[in-house]
Protein backbone atom coordinates (compact mmCIF):
# COMPACT_ATOMS: atom_id res chain seq x y z
CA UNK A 1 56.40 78.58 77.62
CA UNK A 2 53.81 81.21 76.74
CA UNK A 3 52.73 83.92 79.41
CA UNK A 4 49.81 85.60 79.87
CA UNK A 5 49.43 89.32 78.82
CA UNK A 6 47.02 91.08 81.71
CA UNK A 7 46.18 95.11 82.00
CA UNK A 8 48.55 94.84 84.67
CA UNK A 9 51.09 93.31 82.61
CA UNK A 10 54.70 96.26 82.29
CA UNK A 11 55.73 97.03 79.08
CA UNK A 12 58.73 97.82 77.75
CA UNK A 13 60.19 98.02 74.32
CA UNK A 14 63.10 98.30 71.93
CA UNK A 15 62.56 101.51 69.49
CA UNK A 16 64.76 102.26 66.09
CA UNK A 17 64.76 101.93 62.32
CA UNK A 18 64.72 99.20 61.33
CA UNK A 19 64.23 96.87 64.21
CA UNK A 20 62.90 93.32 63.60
CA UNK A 21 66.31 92.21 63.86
CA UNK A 22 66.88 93.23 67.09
CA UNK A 23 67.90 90.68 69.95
CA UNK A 24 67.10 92.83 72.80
CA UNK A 25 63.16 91.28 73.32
CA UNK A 26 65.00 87.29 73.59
CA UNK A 27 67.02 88.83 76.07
CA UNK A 28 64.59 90.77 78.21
CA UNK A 29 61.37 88.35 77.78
CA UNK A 30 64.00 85.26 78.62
CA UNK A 31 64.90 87.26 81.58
CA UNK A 32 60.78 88.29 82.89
CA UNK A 33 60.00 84.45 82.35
CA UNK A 34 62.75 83.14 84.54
CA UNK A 35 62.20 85.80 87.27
CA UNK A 36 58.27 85.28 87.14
CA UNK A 37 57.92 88.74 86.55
CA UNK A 38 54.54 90.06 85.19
CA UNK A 39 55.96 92.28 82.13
CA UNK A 40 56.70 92.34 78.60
CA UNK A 41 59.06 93.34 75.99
CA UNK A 42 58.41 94.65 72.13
CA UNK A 43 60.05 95.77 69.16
CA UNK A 44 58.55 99.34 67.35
CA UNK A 45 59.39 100.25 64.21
CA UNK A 46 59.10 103.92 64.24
CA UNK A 47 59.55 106.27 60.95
CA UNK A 48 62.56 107.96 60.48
CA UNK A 49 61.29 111.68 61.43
CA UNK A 50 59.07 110.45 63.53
CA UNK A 51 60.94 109.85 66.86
CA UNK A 52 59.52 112.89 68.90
CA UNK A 53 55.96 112.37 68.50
CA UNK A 54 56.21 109.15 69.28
CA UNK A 55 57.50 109.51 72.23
CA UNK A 56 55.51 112.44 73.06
CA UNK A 57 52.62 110.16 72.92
CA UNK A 58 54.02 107.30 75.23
CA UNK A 59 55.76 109.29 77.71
CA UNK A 60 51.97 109.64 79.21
CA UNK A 61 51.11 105.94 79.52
CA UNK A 62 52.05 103.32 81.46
CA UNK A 63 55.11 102.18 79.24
CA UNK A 64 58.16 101.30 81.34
CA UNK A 65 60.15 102.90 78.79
CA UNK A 66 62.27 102.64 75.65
CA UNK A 67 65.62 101.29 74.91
CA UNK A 68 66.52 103.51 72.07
CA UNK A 69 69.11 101.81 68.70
CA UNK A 70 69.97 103.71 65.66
CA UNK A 71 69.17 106.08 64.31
CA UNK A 72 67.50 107.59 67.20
CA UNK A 73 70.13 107.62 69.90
CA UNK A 74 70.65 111.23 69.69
CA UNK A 75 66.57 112.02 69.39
CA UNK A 76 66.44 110.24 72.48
CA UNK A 77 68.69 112.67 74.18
CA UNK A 78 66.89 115.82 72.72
CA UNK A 79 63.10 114.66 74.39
CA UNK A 80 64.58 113.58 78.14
CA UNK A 81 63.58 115.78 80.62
CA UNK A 82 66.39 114.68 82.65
CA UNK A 83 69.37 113.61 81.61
CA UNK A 84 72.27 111.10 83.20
CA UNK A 85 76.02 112.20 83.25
CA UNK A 86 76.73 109.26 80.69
CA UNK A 87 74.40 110.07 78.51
CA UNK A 88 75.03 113.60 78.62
CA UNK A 89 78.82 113.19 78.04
CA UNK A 90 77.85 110.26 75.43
CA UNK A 91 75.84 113.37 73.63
CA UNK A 92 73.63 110.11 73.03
CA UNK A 93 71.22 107.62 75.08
CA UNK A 94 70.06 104.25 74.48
CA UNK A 95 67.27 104.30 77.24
CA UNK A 96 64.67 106.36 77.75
CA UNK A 97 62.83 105.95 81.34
CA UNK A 98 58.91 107.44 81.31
CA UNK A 99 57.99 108.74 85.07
CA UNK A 100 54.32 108.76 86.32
CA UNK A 101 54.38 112.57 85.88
CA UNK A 102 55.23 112.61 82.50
CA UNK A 103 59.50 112.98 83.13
CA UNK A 104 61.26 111.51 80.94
CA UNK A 105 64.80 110.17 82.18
CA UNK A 106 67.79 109.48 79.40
CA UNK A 107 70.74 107.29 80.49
CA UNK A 108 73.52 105.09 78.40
CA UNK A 109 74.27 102.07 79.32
CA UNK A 110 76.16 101.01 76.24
CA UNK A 111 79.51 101.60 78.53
CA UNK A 112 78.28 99.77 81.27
CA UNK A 113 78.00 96.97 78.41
CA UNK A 114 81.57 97.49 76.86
CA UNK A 115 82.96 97.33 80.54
CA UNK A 116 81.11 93.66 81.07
CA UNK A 117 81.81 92.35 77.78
CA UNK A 118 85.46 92.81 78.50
CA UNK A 119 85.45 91.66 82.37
CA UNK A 120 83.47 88.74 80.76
CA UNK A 121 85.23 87.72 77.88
CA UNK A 122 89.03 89.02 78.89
CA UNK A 123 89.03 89.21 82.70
CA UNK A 124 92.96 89.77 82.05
CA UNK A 125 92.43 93.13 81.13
CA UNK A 126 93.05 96.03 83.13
CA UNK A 127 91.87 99.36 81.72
CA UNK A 128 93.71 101.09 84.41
CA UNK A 129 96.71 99.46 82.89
CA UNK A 130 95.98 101.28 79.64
CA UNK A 131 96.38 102.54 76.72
CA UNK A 132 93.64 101.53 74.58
CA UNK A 133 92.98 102.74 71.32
CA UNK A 134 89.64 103.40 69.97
CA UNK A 135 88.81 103.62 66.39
CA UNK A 136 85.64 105.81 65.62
CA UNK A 137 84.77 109.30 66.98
CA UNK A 138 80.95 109.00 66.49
CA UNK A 139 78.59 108.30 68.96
CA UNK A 140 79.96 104.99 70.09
CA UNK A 141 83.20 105.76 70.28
CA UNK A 142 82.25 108.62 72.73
CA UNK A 143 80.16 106.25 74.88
CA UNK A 144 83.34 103.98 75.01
CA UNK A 145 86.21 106.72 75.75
CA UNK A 146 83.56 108.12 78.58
CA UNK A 147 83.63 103.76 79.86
CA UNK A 148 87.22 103.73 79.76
CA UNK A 149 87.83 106.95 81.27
CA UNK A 150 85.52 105.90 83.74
CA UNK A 151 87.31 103.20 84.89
CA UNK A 152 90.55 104.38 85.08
CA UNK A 153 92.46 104.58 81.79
CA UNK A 154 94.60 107.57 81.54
CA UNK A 155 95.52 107.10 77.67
CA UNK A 156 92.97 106.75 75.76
CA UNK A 157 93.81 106.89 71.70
CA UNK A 158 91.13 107.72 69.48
CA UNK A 159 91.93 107.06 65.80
CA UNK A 160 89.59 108.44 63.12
CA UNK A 161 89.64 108.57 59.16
CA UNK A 162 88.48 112.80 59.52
CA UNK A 163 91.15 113.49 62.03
CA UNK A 164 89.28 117.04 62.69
CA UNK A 165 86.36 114.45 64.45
CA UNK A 166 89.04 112.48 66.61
CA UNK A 167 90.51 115.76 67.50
CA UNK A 168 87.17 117.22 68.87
CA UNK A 169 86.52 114.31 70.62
CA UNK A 170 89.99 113.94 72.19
CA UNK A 171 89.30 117.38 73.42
CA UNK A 172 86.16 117.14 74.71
CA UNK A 173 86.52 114.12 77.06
CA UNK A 174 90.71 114.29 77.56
CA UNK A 175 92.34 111.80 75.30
CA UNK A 176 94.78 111.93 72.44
CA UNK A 177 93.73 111.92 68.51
CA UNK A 178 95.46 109.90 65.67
CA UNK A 179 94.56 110.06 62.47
CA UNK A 180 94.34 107.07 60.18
CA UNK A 181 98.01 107.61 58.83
CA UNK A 182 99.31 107.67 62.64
CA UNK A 183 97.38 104.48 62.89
CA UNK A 184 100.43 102.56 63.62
CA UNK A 185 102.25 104.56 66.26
CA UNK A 186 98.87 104.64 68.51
CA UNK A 187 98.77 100.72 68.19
CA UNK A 188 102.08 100.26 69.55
CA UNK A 189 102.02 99.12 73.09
CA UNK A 190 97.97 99.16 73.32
CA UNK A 191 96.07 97.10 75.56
CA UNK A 192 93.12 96.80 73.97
CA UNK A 193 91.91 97.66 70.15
CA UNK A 194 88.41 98.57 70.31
CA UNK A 195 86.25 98.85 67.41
CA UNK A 196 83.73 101.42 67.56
CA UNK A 197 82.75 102.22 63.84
CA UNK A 198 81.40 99.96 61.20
CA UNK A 199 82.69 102.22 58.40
CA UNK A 200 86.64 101.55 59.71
CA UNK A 201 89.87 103.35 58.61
CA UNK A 202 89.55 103.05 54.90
CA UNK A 203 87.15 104.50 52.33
CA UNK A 204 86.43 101.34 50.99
CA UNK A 205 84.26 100.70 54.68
CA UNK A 206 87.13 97.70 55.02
CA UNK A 207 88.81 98.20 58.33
CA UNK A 208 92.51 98.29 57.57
CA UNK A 209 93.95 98.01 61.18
CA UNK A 210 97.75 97.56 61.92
CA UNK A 211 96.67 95.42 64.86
CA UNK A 212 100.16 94.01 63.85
CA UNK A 213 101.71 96.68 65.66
CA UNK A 214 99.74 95.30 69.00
CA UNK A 215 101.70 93.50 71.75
CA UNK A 216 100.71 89.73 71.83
CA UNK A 217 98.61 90.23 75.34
CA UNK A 218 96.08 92.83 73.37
CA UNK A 219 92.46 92.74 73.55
CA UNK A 220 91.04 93.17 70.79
CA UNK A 221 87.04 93.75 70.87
CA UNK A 222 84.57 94.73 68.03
CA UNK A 223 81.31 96.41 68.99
CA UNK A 224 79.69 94.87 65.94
CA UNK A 225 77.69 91.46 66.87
CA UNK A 226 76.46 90.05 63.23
CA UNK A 227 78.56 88.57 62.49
CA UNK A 228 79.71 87.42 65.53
CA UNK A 229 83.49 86.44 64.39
CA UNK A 230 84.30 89.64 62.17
CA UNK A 231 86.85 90.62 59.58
CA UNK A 232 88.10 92.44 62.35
CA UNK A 233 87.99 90.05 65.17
CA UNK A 234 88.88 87.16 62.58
CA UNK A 235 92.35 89.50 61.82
CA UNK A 236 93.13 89.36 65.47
CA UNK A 237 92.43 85.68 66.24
CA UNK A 238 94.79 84.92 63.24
CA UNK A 239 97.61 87.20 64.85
CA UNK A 240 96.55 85.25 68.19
CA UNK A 241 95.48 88.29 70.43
CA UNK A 242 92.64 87.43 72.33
CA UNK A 243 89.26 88.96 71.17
CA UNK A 244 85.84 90.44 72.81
CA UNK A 245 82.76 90.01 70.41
CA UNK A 246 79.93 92.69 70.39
CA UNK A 247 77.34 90.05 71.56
CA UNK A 248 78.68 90.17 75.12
CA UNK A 249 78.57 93.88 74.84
CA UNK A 250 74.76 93.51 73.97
CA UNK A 251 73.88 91.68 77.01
CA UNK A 252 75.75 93.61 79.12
CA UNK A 253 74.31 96.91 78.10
CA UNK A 254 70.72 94.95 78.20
CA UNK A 255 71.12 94.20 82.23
CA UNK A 256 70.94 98.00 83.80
CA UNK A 257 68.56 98.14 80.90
CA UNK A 258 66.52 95.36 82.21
CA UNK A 259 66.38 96.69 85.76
CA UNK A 260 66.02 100.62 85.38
CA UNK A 261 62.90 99.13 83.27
CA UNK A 262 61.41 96.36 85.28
CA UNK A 263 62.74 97.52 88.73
CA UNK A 264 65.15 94.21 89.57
CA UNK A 265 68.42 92.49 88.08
CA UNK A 266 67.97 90.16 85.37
CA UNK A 267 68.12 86.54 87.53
CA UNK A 268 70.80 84.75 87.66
CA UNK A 269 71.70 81.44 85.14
CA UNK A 270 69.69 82.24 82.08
CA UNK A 271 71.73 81.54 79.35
CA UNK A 272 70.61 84.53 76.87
CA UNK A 273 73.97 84.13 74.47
CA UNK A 274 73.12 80.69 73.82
CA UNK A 275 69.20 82.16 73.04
CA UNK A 276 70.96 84.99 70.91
CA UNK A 277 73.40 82.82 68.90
CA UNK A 278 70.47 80.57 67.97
CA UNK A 279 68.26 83.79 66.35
CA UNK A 280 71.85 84.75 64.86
CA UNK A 281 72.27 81.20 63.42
CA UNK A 282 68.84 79.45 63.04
């Protein structure tokens, strides 16, 4: 059903580079039409470099705001005028929110998503339960640890080919490093395996996990959505251990998203995975 665009119409977007494969406008235009709401919801392309002066220039109109993908999730920090905790401790922000005065709010609500995707898709899991081991000690990997830490895990594992990288994260935020030797021991009794790196633990960019090494109850979730089913993911559902896909992390990051942007919750029984796994798979 096509809507009708007004001057009144609220607009919203989804910035990075590139961006034409993003799912986030199914999502949030799926979610305006069912709630009736009189708003919008684009993909922009924007330069690598140029970032700041584009939102320089929006921050003054009447645009919603931005939610920010690679590789401008650390730009997005550096323009916000404020800045929330998660983001701050994220050192990263995937929303941008433009105030009538010109402000320019920065929040992350890629933790929020990691959280839902695995009350979603293992409502078993306990993070308070712990440990969990996360592989990656970029940007992700600190928005996860910060999620986790968040909701109660006390032993967090961060495992990291440059072990120098895990160990500065593991520092900052209070968790242990591993580097991709100790791979194994940090495995061992794990709750959940969480992939936060598409590079991995080898230099070939394969990830060579000892999920092996995992008790038979552990989740095992990859932050990665295309494809859906993994290597990763595919490696765990072969070894039988339950699994967490990064699509439900998408739409769970995209619902603060939605209402820090269009001022409600998305409603209630719109089936947006089924709408995403049909772009995925035409």
């Amino acid at each position: 059903m096509s809507r009708t665009v007004r001057g009144t119409t609220r607009v919203a977007a989804v910035v990075g580079h590139p961006v034409a494969h993003s799912l986030s406008p199914i999502l949030h235009n799926a979610w305006l039409e069912a709630a009736d709401i009189d708003g919008v919801y684009v993909a922009l392309d924007i330069a690598e470099g140029g970032f700041r002066h584009v939102v320089e220039g929006l921050r003054t109109t009447s645009l919603a705001g931005v939610n920010v993908t690679l590789p401008f999730k650390e730009d997005a920090l550096a323009v916000a005028t404020e800045v929330h905790p998660r983001a701050r401790r994220a050192l990263a922000a995937n929303l941008l929110i433009f105030g009538p005065d010109g402000a320019v709010t920065a929040d992350n609500t890629d933790g929020l998503g990691l959280l839902a995707a695995l009350a979603e898709q293992a409502p078993q899991f306990e993070a308070a339960a712990g440990p969990v081991v996360v592989l990656g000690a970029g940007g992700a990997a600190r928005g996860a640890v910060g999620a986790l830490l968040d909701a109660g895990c006390t032993d967090v594992r961060i495992v990291n080919r440059t072990f120098a990288r895990a160990q500065a994260l593991a520092a900052d935020l209070g968790s242990r490093a591993f580097a991709a030797a100790e791979a194994e021991a940090a495995f061992v009794g794990a709750g959940a395996v969480i992939n936060a790196t598409s590079a991995g633990l080898a230099n070939s960019g394969a990830l060579n996990a000892p999920l092996a090494a995992t008790p038979a109850s552990c989740v095992v979730m990859d932050m990665v959505y295309k494809p859906l089913i993994t290597p990763f993911l595919a490696q765990a559902q072969a070894l039988g251990r339950p699994i967490v896909d990064g699509l439900a992390m998408l739409i769970g990051q995209a619902r603060p998203s939605f209402e820090a942007l269009f001022g409600q919750p998305p409603p209630a029984g719109v089936d947006v995975r089924a709408l995403a796994l049909k772009a995925l798979n035409p």
